[in-house]
PDB file of N, CA and C in Angstrom:
ATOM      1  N   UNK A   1     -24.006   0.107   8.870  1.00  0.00           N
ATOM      2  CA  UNK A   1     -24.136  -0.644  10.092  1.00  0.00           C
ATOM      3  C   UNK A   1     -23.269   0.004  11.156  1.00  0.00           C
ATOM      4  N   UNK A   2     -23.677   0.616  12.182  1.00  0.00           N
ATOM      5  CA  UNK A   2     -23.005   0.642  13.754  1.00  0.00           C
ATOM      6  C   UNK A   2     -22.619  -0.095  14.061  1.00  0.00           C
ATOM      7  N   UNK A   3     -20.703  -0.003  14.928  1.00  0.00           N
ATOM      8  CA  UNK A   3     -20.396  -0.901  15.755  1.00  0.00           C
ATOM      9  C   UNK A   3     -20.465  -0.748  17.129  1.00  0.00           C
ATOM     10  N   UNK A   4     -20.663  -1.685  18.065  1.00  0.00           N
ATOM     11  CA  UNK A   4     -20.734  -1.217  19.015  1.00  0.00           C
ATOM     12  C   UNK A   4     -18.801  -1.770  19.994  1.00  0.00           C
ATOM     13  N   UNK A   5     -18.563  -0.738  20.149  1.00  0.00           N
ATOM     14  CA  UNK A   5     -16.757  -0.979  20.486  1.00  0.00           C
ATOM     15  C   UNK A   5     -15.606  -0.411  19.474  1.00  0.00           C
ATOM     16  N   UNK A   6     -15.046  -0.933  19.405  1.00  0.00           N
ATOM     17  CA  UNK A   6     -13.754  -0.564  18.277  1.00  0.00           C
ATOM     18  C   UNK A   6     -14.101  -0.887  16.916  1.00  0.00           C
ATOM     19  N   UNK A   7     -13.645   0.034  16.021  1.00  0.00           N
ATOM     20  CA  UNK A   7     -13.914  -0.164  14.875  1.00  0.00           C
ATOM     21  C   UNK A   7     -13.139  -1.076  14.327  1.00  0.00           C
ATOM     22  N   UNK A   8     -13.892  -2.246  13.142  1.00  0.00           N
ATOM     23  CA  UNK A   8     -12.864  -2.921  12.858  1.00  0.00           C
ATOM     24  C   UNK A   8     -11.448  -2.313  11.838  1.00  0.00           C
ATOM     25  N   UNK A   9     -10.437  -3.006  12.304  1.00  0.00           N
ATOM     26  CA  UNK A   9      -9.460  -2.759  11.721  1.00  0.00           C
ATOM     27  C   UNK A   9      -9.299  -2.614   9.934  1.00  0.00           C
ATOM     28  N   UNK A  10      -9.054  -1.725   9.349  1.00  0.00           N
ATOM     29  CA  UNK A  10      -8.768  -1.899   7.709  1.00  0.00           C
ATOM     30  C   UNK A  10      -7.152  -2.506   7.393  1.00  0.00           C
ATOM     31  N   UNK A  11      -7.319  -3.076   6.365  1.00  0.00           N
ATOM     32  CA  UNK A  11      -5.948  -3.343   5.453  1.00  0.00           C
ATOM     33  C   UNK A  11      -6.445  -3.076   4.065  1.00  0.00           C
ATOM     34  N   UNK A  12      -4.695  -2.958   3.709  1.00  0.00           N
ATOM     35  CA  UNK A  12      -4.829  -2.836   2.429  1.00  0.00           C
ATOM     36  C   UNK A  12      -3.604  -3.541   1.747  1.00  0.00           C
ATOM     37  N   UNK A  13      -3.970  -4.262   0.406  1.00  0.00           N
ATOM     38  CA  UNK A  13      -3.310  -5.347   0.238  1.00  0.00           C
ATOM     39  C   UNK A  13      -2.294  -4.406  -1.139  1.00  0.00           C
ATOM     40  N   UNK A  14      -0.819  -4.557  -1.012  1.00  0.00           N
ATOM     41  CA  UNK A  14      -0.279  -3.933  -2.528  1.00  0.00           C
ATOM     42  C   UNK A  14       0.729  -5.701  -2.583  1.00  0.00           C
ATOM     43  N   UNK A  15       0.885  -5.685  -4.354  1.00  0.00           N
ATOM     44  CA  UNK A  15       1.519  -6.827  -5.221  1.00  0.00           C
ATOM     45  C   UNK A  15       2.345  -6.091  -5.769  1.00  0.00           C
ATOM     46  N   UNK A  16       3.562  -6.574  -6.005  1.00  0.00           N
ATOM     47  CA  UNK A  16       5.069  -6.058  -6.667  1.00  0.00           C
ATOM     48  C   UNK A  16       4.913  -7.467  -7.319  1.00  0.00           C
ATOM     49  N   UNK A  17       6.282  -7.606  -8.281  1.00  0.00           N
ATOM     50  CA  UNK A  17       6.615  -8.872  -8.522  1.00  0.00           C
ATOM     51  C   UNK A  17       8.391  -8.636  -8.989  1.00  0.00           C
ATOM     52  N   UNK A  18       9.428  -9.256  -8.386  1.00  0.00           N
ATOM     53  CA  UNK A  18      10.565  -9.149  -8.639  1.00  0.00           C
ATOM     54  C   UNK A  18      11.223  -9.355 -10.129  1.00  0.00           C
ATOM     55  N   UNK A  19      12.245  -9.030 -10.265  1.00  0.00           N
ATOM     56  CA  UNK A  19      12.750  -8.622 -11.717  1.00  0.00           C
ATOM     57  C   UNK A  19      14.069  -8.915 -11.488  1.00  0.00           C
ATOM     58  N   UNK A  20      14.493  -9.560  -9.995  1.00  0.00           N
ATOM     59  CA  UNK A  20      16.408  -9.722  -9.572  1.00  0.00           C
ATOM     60  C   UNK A  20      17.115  -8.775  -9.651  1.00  0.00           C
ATOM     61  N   UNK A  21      16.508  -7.589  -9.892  1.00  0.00           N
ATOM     62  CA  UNK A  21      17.552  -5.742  -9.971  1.00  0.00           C
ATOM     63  C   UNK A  21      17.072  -5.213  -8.412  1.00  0.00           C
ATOM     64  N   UNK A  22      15.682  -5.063  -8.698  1.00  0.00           N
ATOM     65  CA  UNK A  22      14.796  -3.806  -8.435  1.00  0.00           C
ATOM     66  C   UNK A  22      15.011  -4.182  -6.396  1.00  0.00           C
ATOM     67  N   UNK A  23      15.354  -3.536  -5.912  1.00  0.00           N
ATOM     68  CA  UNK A  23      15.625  -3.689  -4.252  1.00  0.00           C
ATOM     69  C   UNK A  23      14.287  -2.987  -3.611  1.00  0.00           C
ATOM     70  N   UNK A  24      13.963  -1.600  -4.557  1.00  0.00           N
ATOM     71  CA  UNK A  24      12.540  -0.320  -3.865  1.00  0.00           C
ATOM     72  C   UNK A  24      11.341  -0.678  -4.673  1.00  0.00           C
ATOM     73  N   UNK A  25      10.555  -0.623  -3.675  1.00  0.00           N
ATOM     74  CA  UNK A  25       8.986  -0.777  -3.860  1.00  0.00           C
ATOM     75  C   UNK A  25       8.724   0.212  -2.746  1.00  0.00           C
ATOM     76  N   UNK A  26       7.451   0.974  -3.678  1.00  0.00           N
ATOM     77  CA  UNK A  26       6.877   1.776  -2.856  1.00  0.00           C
ATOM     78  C   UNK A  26       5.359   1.545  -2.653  1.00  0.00           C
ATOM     79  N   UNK A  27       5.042   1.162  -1.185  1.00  0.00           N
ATOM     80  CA  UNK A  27       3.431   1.000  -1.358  1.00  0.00           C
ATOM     81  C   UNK A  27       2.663   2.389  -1.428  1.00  0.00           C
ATOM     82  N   UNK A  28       1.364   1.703  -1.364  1.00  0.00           N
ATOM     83  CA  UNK A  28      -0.121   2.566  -1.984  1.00  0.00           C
ATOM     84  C   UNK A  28       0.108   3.694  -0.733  1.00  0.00           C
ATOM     85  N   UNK A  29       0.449   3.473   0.249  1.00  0.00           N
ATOM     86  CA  UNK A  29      -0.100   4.119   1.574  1.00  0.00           C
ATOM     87  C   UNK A  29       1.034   4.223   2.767  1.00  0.00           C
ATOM     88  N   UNK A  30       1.078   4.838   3.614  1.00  0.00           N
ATOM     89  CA  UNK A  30       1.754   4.814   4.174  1.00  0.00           C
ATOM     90  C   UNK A  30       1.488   3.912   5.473  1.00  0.00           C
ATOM     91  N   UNK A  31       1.864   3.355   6.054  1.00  0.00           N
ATOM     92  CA  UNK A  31       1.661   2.149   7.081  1.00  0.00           C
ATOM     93  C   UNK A  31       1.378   2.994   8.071  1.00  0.00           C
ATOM     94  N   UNK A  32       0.444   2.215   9.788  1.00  0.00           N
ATOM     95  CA  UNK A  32       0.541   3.053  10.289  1.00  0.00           C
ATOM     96  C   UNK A  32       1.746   3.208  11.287  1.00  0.00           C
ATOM     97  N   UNK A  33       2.220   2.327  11.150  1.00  0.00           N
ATOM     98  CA  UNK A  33       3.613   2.034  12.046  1.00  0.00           C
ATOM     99  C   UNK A  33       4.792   2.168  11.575  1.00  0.00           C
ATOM    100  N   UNK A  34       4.789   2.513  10.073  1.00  0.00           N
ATOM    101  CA  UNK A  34       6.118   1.673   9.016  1.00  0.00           C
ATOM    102  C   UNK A  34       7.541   2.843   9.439  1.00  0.00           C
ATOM    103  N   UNK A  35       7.341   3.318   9.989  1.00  0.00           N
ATOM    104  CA  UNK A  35       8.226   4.474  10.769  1.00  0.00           C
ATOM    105  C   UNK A  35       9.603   3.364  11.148  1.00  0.00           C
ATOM    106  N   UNK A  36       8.308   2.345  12.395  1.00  0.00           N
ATOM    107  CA  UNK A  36       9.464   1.836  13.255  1.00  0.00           C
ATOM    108  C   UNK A  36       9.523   0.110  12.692  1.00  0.00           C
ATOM    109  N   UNK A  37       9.237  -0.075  11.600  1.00  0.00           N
ATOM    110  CA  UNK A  37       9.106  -1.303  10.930  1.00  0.00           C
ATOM    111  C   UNK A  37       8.685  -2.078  11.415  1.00  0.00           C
ATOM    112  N   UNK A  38       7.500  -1.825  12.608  1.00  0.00           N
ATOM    113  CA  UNK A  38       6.833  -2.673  13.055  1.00  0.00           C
ATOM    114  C   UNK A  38       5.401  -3.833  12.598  1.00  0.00           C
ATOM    115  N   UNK A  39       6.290  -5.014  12.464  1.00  0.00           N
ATOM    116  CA  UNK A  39       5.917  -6.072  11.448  1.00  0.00           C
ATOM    117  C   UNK A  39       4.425  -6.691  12.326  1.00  0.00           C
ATOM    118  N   UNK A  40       4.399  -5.658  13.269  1.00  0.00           N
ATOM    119  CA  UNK A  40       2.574  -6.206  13.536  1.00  0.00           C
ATOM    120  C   UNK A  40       1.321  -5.664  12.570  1.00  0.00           C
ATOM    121  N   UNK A  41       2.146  -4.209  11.572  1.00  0.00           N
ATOM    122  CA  UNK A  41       1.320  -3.323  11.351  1.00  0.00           C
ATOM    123  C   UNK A  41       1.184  -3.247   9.929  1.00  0.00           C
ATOM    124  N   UNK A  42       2.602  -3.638   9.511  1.00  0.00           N
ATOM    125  CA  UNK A  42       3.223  -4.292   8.103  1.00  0.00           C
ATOM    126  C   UNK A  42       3.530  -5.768   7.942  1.00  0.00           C
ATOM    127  N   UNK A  43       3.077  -6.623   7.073  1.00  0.00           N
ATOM    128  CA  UNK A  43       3.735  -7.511   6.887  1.00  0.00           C
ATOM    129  C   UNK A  43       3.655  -7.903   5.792  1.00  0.00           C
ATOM    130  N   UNK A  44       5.507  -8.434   5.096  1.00  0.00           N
ATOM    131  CA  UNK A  44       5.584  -8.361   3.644  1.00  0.00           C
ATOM    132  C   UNK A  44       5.936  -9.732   3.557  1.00  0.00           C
ATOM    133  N   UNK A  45       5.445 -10.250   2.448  1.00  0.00           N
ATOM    134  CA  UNK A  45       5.784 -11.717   1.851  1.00  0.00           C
ATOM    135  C   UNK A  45       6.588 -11.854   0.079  1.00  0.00           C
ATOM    136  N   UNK A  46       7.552 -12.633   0.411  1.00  0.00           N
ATOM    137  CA  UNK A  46       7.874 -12.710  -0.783  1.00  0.00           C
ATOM    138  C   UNK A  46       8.074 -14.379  -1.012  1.00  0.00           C
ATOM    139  N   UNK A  47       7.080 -14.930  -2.767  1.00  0.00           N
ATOM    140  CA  UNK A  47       6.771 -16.066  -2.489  1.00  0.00           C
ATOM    141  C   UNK A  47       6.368 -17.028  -1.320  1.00  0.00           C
ATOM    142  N   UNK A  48       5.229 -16.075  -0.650  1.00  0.00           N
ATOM    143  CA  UNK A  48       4.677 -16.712   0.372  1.00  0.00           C
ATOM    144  C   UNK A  48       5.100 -16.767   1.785  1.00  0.00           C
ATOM    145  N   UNK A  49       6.663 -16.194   1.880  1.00  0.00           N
ATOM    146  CA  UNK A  49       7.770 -16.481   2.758  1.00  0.00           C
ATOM    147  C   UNK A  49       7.587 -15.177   3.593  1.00  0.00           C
ATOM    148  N   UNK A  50       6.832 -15.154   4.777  1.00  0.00           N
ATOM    149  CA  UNK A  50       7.125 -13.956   5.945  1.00  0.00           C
ATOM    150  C   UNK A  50       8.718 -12.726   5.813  1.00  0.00           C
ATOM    151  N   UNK A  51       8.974 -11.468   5.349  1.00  0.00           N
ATOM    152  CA  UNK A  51      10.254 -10.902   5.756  1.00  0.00           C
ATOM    153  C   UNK A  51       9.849 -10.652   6.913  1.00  0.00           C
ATOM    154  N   UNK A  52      11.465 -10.257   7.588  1.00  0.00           N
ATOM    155  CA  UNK A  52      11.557  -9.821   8.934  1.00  0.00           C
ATOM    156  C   UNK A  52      12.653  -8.232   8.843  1.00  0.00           C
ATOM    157  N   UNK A  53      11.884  -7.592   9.379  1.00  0.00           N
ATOM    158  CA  UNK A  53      12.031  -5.766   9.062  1.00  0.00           C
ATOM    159  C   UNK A  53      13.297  -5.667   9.733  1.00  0.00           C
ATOM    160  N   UNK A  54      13.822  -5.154   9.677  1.00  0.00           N
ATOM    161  CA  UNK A  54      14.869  -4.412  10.559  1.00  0.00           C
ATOM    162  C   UNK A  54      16.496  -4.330   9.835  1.00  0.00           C
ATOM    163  N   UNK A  55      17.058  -3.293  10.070  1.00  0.00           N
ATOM    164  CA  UNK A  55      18.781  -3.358   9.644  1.00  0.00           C
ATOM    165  C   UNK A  55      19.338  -4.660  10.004  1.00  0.00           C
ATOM    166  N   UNK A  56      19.370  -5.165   8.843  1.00  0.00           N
ATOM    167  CA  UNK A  56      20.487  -6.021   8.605  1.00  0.00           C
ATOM    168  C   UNK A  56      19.407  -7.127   7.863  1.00  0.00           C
ATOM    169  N   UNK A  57      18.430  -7.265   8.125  1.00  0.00           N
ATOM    170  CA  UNK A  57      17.847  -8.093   7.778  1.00  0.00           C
ATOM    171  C   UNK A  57      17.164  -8.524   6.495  1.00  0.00           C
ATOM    172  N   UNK A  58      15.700  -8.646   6.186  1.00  0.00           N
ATOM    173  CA  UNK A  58      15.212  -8.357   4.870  1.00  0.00           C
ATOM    174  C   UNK A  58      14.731  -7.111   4.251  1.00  0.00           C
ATOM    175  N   UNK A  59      14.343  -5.902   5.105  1.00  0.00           N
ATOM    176  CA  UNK A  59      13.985  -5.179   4.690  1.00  0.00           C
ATOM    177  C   UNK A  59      13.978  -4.290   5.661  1.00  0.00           C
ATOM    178  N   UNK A  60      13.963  -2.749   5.316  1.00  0.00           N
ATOM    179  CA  UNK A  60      13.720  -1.360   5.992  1.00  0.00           C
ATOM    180  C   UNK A  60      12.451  -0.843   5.627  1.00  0.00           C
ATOM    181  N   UNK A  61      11.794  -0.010   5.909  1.00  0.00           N
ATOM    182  CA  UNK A  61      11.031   1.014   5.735  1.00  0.00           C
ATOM    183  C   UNK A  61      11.415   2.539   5.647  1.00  0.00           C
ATOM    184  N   UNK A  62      11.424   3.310   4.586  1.00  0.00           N
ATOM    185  CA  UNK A  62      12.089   4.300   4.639  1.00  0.00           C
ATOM    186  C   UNK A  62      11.222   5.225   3.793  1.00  0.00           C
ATOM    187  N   UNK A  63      11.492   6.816   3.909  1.00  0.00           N
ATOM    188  CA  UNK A  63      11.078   8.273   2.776  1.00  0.00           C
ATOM    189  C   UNK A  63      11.241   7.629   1.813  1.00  0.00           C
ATOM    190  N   UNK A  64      10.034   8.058   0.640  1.00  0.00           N
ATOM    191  CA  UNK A  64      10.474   7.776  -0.716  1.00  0.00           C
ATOM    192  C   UNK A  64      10.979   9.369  -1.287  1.00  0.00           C
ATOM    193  N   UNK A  65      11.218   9.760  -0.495  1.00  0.00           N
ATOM    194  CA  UNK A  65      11.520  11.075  -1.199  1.00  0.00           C
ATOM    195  C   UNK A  65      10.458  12.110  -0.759  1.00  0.00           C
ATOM    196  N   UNK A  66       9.854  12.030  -0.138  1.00  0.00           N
ATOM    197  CA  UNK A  66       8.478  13.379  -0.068  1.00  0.00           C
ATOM    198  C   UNK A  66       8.317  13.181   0.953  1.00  0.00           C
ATOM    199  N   UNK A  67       8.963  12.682   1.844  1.00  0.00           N
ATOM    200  CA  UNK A  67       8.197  12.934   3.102  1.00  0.00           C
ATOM    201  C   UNK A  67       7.158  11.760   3.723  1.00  0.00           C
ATOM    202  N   UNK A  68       7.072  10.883   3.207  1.00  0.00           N
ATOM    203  CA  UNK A  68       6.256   9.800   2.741  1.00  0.00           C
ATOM    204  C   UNK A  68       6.991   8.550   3.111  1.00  0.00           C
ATOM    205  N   UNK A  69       6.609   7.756   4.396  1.00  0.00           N
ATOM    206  CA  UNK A  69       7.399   6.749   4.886  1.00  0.00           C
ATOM    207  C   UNK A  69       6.323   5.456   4.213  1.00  0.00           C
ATOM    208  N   UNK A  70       6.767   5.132   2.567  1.00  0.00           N
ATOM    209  CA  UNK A  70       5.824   4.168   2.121  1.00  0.00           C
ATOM    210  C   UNK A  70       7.007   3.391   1.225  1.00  0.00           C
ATOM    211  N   UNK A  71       8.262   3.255   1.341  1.00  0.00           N
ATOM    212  CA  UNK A  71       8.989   2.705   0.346  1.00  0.00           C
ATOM    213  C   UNK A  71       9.854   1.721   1.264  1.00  0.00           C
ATOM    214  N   UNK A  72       9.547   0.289   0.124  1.00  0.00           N
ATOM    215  CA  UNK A  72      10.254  -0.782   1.151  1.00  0.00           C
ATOM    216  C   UNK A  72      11.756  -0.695   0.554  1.00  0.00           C
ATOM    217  N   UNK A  73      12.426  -1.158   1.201  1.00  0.00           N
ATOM    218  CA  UNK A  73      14.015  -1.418   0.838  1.00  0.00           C
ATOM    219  C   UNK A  73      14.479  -2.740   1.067  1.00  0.00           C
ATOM    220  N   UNK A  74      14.579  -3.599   0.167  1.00  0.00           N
ATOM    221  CA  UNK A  74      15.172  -4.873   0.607  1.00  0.00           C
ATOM    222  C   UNK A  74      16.416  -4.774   0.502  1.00  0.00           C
ATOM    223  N   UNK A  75      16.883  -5.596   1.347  1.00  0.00           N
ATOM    224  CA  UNK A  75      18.610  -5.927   1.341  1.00  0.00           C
ATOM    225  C   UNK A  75      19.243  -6.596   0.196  1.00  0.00           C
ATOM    226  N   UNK A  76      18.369  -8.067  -0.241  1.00  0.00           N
ATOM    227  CA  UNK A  76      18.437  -8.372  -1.413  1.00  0.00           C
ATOM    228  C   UNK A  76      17.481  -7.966  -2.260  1.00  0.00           C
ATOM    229  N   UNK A  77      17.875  -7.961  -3.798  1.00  0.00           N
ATOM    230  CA  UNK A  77      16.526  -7.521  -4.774  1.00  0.00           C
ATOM    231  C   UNK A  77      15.862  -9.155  -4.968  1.00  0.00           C
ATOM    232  N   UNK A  78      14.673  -8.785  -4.872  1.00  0.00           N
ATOM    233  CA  UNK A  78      13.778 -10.268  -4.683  1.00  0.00           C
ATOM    234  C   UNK A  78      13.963 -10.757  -6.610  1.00  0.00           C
ATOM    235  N   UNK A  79      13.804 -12.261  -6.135  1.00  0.00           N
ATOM    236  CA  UNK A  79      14.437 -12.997  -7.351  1.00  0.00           C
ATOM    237  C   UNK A  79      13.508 -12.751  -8.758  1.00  0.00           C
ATOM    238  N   UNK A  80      13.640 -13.506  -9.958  1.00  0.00           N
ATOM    239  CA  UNK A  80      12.622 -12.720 -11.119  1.00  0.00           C
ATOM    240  C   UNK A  80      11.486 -13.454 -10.923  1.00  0.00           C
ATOM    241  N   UNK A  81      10.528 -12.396 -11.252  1.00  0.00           N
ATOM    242  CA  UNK A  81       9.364 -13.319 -10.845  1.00  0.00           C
ATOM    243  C   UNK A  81       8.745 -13.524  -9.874  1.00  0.00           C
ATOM    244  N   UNK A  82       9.749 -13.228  -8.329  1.00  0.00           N
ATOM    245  CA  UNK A  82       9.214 -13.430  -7.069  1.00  0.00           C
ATOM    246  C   UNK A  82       7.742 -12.780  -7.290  1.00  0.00           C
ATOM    247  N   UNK A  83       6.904 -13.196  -6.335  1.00  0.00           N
ATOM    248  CA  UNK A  83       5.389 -12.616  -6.240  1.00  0.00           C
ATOM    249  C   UNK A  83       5.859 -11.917  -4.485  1.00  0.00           C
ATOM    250  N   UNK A  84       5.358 -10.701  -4.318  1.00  0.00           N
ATOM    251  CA  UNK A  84       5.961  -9.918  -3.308  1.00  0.00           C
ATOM    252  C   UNK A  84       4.392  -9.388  -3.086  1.00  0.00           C
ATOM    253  N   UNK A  85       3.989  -9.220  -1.902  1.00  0.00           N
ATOM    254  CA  UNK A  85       2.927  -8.751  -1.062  1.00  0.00           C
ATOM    255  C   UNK A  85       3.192  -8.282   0.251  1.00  0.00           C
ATOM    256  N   UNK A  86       1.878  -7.086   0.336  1.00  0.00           N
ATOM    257  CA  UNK A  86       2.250  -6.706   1.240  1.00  0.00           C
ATOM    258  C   UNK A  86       0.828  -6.401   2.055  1.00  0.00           C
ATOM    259  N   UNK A  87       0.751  -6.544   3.440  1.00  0.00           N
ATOM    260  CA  UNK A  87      -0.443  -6.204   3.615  1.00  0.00           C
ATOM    261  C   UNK A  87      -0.356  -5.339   5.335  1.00  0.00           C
ATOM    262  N   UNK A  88      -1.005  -4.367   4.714  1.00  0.00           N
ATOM    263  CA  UNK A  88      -0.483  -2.975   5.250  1.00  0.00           C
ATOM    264  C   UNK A  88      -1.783  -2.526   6.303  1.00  0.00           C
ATOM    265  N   UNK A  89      -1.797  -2.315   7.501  1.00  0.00           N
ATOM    266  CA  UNK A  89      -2.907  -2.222   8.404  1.00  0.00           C
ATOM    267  C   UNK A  89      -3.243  -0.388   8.315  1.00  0.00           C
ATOM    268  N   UNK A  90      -4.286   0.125   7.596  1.00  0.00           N
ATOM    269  CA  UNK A  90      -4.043   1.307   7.202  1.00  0.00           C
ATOM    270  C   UNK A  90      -5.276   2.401   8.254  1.00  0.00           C
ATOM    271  N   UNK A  91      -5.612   1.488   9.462  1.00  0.00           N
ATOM    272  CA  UNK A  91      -6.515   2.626  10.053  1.00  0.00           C
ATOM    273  C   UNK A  91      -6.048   2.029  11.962  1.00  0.00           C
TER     274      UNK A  91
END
């Protein structure tokens, strides 16, 4: 099917689940914003609960090592069990 205008937007949905250690999760993809942790482009839930990106707060966006800005960093490690989502705007 043709659109006529902007294409619609894709996401893509990744699930972690906390363990009370683990602080890094790395998603499927790289965000298209996750550079500047901009939570219009990323947005992560843990038990349902909105984080809010930035130093000091719940979480960073950072290299997992390759060059690859796809690894979250929480400040705290999410509790055991937490259900952690993320849904990542990937076009």
């Amino acid at each position: 099917m043709r659109y006529i205008g902007q294409q619609p937007t894709a996401f893509e949905k990744d699930t972690f689940t906390g363990d009370g250690s683990t602080t890094t999760f790395d998603l499927t993809s790289e965000g298209l914003n996750a550079r500047a942790n901009d939570s219009l482009h990323l947005q992560i839930f843990v038990d349902n609960v909105r984080q809010e990106a930035g130093s000091g707060k719940s979480y960073e966006i950072g290299d997992n090592g390759s060059g690859v800005f796809n690894r979250i960093t929480f400040d705290e490690a999410p509790g055991s069990g937490a259900v952690i989502y993320v849904i990542n705007k990937i076009n």
